[in-house]
C-alpha atoms as a PDB file:
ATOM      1  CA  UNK A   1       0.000   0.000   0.000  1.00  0.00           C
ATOM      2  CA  UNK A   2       0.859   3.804  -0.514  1.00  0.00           C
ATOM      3  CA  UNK A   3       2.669   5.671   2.096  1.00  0.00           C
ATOM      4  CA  UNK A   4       1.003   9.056   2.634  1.00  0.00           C
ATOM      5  CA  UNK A   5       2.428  11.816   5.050  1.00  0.00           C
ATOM      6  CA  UNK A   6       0.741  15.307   5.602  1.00  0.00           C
ATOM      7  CA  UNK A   7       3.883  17.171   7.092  1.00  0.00           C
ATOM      8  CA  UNK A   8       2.955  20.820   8.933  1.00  0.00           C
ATOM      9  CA  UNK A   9       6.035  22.561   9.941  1.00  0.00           C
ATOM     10  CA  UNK A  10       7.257  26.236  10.816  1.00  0.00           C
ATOM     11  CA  UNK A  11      10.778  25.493   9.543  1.00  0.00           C
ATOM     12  CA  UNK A  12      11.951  24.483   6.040  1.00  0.00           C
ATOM     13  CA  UNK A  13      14.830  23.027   7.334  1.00  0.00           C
ATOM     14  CA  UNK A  14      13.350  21.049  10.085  1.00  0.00           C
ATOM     15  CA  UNK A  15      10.906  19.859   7.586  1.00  0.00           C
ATOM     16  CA  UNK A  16      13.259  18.610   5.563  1.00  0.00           C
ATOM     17  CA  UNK A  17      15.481  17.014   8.243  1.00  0.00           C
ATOM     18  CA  UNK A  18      12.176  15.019   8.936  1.00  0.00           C
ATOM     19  CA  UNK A  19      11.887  14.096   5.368  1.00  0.00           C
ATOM     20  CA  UNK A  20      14.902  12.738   5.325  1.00  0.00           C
ATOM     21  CA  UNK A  21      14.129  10.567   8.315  1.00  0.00           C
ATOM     22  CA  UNK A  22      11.303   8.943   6.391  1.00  0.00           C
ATOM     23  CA  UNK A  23      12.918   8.140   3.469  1.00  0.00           C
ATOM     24  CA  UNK A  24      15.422   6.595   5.496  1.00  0.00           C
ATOM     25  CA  UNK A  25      13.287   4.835   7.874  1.00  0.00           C
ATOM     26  CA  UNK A  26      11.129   3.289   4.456  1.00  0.00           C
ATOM     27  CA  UNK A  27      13.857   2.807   1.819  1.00  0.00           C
ATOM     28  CA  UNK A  28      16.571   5.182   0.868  1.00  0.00           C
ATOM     29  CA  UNK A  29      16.781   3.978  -2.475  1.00  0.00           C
ATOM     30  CA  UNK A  30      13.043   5.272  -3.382  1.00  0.00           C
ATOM     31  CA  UNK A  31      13.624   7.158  -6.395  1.00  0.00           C
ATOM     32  CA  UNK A  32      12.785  11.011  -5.181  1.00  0.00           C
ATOM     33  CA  UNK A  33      10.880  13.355  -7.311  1.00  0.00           C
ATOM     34  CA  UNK A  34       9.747  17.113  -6.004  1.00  0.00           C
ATOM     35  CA  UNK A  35       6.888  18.987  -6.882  1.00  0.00           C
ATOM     36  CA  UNK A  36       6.005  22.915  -6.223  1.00  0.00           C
ATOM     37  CA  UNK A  37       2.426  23.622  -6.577  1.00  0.00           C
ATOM     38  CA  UNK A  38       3.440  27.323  -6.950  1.00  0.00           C
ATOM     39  CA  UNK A  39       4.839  26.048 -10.574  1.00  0.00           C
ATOM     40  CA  UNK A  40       3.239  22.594 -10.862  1.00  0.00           C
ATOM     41  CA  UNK A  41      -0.109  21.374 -11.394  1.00  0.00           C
ATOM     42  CA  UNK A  42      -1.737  19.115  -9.122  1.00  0.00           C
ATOM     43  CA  UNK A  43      -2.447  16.782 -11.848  1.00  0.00           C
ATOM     44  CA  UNK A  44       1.453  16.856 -12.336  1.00  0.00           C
ATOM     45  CA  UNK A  45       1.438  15.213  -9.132  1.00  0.00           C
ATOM     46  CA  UNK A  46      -1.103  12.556  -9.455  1.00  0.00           C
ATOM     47  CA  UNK A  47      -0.241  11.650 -12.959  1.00  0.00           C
ATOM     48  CA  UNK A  48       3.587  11.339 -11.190  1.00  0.00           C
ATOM     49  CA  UNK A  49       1.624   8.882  -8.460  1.00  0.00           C
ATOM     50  CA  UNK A  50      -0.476   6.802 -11.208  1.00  0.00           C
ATOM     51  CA  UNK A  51       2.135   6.493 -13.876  1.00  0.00           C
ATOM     52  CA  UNK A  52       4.553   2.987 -13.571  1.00  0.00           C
ATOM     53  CA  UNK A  53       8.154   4.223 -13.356  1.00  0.00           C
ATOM     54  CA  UNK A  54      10.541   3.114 -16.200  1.00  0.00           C
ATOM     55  CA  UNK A  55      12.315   0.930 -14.363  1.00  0.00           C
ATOM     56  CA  UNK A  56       9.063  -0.353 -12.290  1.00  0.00           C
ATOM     57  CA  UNK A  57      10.218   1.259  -8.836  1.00  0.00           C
ATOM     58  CA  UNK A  58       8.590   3.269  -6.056  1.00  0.00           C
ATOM     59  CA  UNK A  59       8.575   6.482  -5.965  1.00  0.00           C
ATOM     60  CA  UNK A  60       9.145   9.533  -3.308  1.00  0.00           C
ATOM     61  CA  UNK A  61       7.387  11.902  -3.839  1.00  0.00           C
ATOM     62  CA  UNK A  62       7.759  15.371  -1.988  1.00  0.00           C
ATOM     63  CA  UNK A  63       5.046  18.235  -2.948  1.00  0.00           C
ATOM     64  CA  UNK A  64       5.929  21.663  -1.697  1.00  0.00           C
ATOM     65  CA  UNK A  65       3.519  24.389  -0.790  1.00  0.00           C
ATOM     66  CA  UNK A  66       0.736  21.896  -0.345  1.00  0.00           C
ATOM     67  CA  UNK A  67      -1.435  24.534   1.609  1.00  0.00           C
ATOM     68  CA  UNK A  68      -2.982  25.230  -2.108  1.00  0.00           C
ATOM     69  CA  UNK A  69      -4.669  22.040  -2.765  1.00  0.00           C
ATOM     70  CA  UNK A  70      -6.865  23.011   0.453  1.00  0.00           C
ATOM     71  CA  UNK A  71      -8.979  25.438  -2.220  1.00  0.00           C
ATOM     72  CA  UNK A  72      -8.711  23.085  -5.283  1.00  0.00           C
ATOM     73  CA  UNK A  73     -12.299  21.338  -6.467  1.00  0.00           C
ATOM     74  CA  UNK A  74     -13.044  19.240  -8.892  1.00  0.00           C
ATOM     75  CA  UNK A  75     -11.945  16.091 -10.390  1.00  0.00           C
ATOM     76  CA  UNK A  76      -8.295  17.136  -9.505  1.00  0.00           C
ATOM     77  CA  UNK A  77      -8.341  16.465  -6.256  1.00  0.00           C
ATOM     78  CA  UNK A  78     -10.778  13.514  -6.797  1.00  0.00           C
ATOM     79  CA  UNK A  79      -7.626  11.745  -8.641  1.00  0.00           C
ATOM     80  CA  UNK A  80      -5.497  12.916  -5.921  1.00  0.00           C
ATOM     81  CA  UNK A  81      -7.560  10.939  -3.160  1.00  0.00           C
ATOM     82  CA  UNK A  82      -7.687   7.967  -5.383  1.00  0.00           C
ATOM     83  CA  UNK A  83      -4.072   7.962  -6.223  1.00  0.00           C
ATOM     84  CA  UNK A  84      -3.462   8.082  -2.488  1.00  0.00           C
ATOM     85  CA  UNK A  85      -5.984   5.440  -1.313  1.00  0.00           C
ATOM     86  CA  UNK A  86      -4.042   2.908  -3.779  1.00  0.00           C
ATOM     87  CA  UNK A  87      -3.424   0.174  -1.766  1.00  0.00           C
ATOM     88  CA  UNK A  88      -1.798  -1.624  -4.257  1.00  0.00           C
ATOM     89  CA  UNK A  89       0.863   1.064  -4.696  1.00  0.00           C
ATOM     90  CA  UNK A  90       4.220   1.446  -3.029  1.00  0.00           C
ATOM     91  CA  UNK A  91       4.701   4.870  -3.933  1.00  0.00           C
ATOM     92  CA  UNK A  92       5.558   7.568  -0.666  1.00  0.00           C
ATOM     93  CA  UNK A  93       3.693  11.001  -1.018  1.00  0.00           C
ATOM     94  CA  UNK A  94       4.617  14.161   1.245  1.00  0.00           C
ATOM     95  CA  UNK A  95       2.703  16.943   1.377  1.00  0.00           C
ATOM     96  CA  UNK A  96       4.567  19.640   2.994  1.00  0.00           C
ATOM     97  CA  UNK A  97       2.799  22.250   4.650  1.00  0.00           C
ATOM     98  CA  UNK A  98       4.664  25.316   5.480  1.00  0.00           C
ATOM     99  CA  UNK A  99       1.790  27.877   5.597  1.00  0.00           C
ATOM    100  CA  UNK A 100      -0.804  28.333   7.472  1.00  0.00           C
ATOM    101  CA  UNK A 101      -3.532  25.743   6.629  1.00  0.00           C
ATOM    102  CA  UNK A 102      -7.418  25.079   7.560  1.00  0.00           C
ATOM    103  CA  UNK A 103      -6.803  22.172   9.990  1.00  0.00           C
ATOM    104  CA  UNK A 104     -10.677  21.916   9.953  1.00  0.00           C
ATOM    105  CA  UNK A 105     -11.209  22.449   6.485  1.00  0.00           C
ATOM    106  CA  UNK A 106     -13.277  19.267   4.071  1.00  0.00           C
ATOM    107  CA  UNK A 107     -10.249  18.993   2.003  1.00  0.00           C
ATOM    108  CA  UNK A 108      -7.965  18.593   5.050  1.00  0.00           C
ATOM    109  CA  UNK A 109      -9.647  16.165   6.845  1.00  0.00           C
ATOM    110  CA  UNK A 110     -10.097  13.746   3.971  1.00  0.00           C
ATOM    111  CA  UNK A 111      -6.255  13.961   3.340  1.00  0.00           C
ATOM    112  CA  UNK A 112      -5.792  13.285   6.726  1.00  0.00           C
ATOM    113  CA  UNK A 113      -8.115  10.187   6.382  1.00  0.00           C
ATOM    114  CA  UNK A 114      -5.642   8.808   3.507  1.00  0.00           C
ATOM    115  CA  UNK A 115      -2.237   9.913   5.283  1.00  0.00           C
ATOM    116  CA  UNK A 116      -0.247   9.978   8.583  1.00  0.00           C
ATOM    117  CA  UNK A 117      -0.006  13.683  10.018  1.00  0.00           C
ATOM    118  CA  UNK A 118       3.410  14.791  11.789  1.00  0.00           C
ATOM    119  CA  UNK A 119       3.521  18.021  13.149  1.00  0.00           C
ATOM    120  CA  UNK A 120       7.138  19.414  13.398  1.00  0.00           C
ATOM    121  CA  UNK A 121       7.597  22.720  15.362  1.00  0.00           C
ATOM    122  CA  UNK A 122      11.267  24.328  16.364  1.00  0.00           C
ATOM    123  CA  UNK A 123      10.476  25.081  19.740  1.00  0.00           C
ATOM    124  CA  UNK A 124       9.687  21.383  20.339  1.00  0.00           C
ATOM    125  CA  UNK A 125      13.172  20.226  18.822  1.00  0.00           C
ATOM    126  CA  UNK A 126      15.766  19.974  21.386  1.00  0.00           C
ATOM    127  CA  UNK A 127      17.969  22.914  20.196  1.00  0.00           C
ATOM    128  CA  UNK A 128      20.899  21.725  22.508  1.00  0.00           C
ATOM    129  CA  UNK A 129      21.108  18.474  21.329  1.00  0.00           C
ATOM    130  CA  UNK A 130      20.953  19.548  18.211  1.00  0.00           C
ATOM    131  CA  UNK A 131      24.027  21.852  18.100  1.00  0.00           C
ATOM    132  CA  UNK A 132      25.792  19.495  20.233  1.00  0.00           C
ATOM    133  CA  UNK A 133      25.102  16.778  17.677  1.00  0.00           C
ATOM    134  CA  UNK A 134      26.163  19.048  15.018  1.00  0.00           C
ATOM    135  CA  UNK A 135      29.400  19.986  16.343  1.00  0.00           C
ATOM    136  CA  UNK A 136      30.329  16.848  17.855  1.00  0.00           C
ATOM    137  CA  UNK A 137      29.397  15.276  14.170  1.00  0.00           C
ATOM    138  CA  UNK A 138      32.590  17.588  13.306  1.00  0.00           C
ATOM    139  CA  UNK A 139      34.704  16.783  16.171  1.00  0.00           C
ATOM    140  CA  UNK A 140      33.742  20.089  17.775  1.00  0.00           C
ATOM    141  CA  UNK A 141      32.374  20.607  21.462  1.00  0.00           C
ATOM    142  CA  UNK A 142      30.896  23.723  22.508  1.00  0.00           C
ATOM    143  CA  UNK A 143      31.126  25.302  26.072  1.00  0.00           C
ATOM    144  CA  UNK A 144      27.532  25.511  27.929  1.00  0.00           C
ATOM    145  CA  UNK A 145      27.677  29.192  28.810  1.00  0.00           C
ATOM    146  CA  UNK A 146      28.274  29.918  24.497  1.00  0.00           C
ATOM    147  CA  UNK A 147      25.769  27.196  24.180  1.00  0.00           C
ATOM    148  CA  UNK A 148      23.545  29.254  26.105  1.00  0.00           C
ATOM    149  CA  UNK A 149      23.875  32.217  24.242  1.00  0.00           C
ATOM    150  CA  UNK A 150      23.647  30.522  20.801  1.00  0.00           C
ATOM    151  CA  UNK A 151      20.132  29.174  21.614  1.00  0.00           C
ATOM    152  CA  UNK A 152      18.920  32.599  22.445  1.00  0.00           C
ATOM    153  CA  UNK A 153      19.854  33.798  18.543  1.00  0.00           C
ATOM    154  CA  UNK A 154      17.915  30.729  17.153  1.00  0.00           C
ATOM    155  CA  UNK A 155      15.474  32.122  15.286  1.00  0.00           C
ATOM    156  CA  UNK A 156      14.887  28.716  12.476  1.00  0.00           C
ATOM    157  CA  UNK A 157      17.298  25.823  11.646  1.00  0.00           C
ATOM    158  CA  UNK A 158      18.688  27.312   8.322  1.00  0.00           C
ATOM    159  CA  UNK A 159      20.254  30.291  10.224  1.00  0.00           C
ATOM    160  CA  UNK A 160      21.475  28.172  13.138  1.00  0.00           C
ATOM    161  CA  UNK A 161      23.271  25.593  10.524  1.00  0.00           C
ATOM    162  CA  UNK A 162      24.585  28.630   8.480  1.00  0.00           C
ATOM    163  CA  UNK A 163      25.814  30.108  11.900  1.00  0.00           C
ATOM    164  CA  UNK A 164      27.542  26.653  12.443  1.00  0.00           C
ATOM    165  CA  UNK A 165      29.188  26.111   9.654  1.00  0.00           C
ATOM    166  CA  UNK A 166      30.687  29.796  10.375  1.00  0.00           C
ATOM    167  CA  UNK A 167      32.003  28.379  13.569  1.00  0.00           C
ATOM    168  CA  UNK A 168      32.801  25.813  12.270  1.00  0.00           C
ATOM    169  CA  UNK A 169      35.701  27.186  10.132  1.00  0.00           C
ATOM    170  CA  UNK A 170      36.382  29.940  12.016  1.00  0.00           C
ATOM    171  CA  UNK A 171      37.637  27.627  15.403  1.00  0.00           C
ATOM    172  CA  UNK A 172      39.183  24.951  12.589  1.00  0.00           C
ATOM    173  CA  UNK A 173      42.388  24.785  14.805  1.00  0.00           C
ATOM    174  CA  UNK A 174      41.463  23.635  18.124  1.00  0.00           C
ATOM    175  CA  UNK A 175      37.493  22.747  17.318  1.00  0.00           C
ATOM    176  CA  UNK A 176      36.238  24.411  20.344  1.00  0.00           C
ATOM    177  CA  UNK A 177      33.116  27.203  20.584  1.00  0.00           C
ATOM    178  CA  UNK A 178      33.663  29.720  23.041  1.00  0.00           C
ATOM    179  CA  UNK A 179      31.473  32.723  24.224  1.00  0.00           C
ATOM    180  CA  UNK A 180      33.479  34.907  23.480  1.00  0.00           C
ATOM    181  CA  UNK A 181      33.536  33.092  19.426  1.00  0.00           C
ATOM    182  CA  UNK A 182      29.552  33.563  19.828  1.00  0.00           C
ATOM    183  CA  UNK A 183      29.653  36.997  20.522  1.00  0.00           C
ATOM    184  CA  UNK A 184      32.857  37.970  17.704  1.00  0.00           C
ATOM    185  CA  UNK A 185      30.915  35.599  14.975  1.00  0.00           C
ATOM    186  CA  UNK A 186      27.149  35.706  14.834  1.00  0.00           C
ATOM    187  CA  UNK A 187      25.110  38.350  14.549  1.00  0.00           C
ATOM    188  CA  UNK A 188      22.337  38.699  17.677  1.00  0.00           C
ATOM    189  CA  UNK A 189      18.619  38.710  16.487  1.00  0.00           C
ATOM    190  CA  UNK A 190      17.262  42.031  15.463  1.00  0.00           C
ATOM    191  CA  UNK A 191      14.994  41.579  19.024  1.00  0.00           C
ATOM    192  CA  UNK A 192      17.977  42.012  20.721  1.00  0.00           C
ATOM    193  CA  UNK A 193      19.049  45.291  19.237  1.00  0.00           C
ATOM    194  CA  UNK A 194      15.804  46.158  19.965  1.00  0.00           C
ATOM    195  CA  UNK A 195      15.784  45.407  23.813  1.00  0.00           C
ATOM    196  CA  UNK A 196      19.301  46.577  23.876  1.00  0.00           C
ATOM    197  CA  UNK A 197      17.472  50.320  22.910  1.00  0.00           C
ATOM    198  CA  UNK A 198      14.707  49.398  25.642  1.00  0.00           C
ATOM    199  CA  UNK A 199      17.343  48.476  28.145  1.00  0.00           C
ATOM    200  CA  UNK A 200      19.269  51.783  27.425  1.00  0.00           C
ATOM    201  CA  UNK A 201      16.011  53.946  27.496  1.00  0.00           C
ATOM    202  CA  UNK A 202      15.270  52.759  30.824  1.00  0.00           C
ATOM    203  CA  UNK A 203      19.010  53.377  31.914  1.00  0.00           C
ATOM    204  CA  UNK A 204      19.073  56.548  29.993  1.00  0.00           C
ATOM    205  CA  UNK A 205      21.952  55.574  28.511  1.00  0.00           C
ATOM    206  CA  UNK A 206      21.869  58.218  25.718  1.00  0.00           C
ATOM    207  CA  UNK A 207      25.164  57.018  23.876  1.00  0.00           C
ATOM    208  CA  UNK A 208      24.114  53.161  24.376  1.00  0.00           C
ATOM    209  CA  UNK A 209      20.820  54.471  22.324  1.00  0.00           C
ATOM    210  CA  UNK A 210      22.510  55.785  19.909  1.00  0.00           C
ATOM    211  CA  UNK A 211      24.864  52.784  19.281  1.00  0.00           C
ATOM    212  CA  UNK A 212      22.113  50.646  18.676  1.00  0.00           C
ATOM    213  CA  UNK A 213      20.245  52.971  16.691  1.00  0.00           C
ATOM    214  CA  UNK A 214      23.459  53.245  14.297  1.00  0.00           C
ATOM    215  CA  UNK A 215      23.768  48.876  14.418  1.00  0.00           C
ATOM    216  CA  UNK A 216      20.232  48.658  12.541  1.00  0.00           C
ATOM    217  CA  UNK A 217      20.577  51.998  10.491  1.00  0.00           C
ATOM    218  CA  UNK A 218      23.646  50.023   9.166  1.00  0.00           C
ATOM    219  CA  UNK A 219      21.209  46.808   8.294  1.00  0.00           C
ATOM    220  CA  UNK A 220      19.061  49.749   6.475  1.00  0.00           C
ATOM    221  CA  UNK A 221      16.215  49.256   8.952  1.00  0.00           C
ATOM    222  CA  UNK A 222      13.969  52.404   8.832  1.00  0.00           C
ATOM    223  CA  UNK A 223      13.280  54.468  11.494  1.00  0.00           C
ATOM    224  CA  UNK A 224       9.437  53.802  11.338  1.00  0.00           C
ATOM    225  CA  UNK A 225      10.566  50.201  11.222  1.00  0.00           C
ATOM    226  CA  UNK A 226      12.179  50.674  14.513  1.00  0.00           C
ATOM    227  CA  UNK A 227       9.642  52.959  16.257  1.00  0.00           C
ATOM    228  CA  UNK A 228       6.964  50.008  15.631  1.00  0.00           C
ATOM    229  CA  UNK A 229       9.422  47.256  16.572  1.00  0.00           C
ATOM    230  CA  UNK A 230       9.835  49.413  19.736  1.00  0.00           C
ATOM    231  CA  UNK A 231       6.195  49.668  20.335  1.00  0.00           C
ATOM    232  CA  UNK A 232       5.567  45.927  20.227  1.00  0.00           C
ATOM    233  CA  UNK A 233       8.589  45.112  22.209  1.00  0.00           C
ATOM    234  CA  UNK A 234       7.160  47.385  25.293  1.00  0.00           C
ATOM    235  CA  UNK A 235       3.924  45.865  24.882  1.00  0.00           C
ATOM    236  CA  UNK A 236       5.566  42.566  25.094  1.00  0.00           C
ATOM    237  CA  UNK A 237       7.297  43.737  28.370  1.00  0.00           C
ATOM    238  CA  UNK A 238       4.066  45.070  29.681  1.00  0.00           C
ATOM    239  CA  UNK A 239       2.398  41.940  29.653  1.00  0.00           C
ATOM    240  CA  UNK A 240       5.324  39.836  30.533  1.00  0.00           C
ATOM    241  CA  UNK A 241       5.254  42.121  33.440  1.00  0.00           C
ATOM    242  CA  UNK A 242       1.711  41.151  33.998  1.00  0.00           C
ATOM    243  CA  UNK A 243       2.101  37.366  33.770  1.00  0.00           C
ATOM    244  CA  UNK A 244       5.365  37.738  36.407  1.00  0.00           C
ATOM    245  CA  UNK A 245       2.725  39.283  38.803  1.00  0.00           C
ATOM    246  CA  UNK A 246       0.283  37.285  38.474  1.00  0.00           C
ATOM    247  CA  UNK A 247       3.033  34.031  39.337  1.00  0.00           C
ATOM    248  CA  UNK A 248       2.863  32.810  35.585  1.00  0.00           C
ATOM    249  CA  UNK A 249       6.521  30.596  35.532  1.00  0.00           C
ATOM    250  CA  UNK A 250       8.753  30.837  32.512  1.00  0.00           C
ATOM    251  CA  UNK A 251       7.460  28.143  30.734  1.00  0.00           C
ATOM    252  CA  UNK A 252       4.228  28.927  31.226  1.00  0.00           C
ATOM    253  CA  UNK A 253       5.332  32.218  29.243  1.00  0.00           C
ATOM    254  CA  UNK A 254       7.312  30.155  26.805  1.00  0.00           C
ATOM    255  CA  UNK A 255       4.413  28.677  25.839  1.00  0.00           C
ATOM    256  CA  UNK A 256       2.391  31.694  25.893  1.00  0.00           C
ATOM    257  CA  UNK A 257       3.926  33.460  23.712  1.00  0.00           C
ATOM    258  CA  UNK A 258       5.488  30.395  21.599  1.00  0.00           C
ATOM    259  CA  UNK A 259       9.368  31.040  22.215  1.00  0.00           C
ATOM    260  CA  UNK A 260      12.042  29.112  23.481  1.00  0.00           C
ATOM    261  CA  UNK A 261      12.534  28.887  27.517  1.00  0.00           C
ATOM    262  CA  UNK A 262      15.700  30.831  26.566  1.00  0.00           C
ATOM    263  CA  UNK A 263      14.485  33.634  24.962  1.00  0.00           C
ATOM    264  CA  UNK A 264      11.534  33.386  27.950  1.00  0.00           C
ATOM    265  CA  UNK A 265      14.211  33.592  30.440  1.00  0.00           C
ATOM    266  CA  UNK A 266      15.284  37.215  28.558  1.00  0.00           C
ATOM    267  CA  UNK A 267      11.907  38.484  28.147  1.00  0.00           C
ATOM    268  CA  UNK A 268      11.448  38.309  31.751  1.00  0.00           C
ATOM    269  CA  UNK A 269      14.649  39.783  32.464  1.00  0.00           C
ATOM    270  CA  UNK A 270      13.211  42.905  30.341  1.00  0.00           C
ATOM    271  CA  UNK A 271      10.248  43.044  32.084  1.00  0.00           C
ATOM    272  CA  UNK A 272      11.676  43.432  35.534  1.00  0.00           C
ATOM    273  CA  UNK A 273      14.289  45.727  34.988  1.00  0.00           C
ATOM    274  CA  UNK A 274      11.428  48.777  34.287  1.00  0.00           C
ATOM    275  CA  UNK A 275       8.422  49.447  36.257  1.00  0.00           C
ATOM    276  CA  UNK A 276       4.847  49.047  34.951  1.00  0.00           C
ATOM    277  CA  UNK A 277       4.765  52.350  34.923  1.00  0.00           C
ATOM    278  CA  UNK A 278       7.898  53.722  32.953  1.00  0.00           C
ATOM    279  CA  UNK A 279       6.639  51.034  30.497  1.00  0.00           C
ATOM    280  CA  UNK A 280       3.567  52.663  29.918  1.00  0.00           C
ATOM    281  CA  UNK A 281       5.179  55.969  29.776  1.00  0.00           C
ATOM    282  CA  UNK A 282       7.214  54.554  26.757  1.00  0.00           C
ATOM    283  CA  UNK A 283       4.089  52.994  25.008  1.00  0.00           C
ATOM    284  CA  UNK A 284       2.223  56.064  25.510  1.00  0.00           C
ATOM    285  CA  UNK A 285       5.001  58.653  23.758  1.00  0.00           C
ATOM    286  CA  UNK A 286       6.242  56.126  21.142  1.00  0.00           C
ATOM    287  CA  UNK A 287       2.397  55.263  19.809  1.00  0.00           C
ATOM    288  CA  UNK A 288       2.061  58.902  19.826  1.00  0.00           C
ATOM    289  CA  UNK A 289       5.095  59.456  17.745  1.00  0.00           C
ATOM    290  CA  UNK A 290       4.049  56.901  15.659  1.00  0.00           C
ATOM    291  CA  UNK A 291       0.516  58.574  14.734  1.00  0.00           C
ATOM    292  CA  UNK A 292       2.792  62.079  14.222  1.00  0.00           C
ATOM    293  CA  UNK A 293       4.736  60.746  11.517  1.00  0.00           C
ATOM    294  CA  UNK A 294       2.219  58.923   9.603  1.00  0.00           C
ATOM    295  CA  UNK A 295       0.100  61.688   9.755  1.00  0.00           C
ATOM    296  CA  UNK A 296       3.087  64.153   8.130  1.00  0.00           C
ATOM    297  CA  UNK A 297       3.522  66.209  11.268  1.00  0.00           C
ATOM    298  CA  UNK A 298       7.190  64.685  12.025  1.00  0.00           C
ATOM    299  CA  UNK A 299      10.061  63.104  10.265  1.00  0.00           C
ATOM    300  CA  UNK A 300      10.578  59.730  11.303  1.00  0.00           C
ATOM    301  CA  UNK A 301      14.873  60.062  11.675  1.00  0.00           C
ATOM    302  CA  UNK A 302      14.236  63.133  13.326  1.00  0.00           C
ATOM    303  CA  UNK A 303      11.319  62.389  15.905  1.00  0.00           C
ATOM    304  CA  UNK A 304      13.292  58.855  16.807  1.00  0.00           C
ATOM    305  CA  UNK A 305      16.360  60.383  17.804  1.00  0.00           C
ATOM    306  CA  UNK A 306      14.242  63.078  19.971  1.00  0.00           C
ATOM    307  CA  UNK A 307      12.336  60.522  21.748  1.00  0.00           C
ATOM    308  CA  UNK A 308      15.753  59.175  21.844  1.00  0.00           C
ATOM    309  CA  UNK A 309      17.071  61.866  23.920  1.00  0.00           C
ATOM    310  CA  UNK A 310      13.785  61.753  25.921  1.00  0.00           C
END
């Protein structure tokens, strides 16, 4: 019988890494063929399913950006049930679904009635482990307080393996990852730029402020870009300082607001170091600076840097 998988993932790489797994775990010889219904038909893919390969072997079949068959009708997707309720066939068909999708949706349920669904997310993949693996796959090891930091930069597995491989060659001589490597090497997350401003508001640090400022002017972030980014980030500490006073732990608030413990651990940190009050003070002048300059009545480069020096 056919081997049908509906995979739903926030990570191309992770989805891929579970791919991988399957074909492994059913045959790695499978003959793999990809399909992107962005370009391809879905027709393309059953005729691919219901066609006998030239040398009489199954197939593995991958189809990318599968979160479009949820609005096709017709006879199309008629095939495409049929082709997977083959149970004669030892083809393997992914669907890979990388977008939001209708969980509850006709279309979805009957695919789910023909296939095995496997729900990948990053924040419920070890992240230690799997640097550790990584490196140690290299004959590097990693000290826990750089391991530490790294995790708090993972934003998906593609950056984390580019930022890897960086190490990777860069500590080629002795094949150990340092902090201090973190912090020369990889870039932080654009969030921490951002709560490095925060912190330096709060500290009125004016110089700190402006450093920061000039880190993201140099990625060519505009200022209205930052001003909003601001915003949301002091909303975020205003109700992470809400959850700490009401007793909510930090994975409760991991969960919450579907990070890593890590970057939990940081948000909290932000949220104490200000009252409730100077947060709101900071909400209340950025969303009004925000209103100024779309409404024409400021510049946004100059009315950042005044609020700035606030």
């Amino acid at each position: 019988m056919a081997y049908n998988y509906l995979i739903t993932s926030d990570d191309s790489l992770a989805a891929k890494d579970k791919i991988e797994e399957i074909k492994k775990a059913i045959d790695p010889s499978y003959e793999e063929l990809n399909y992107d219904l962005e370009d391809d038909s879905l027709g393309d893919v059953v005729d691919e399913l219901t066609t006998i390969s030239l040398f009489d072997n199954p197939k593995f079949v991958v189809v990318k950006n599968a979160h479009k068959i949820i609005s096709i009708k017709g006879e199309s997707i008629k095939n495409l049930y049929k082709a997977m309720n083959n149970l004669d066939s030892q083809n393997v068909l992914i669907l890979l679904f990388l977008e939001n999708v209708d969980f509850k949706s006709d279309t979805f349920e009957t695919l789910r009635r023909y296939a095995n669904l496997i729900d990948v997310r990053v924040k419920n993949i070890p992240i230690d482990q799997y640097i550790k693996n990584y490196l140690n796959s290299n004959d590097y090891i990693i000290e826990d307080d750089a391991l530490n930091l790294l995790i708090t930069y993972v934003d998906d597995l593609y950056s984390l393996k580019s930022s890897l491989d960086m190490l990777i060659c860069y500590k080629k001589d002795d094949k150990k990852i340092e902090l201090k490597d973190i912090k020369k090497m990889i870039n932080p997350p654009m969030d921490d730029n951002i709560y490095s401003i925060i912190d330096a508001v709060i500290n009125k640090d004016k110089k700190r402020c402006f450093e920061c400022l000039r880190d993201l002017k140099l990625h060519s972030v505009k200022a209205s870009y930052i001003i909003s980014l601001l915003i949301n980030k002091f909303q975020e500490m205003y109700n992470v300082a809400i959850l700490i006073k009401a007793n909510t732990s930090q994975n409760d608030i991991a969960n919450i607001f579907n990070v890593k413990p890590g970057r939990a651990f940081y948000m909290m940190k932000a949220a104490k170091s200000s009252s409730i009050q100077q947060i709101k003070k900071n909400l209340l002048l950025l969303t009004e600076l925000d209103l100024d300059i779309k409404s024409g009545k400021k510049d946004e480069n100059l009315g950042l840097e005044l609020y700035l020096l606030n």
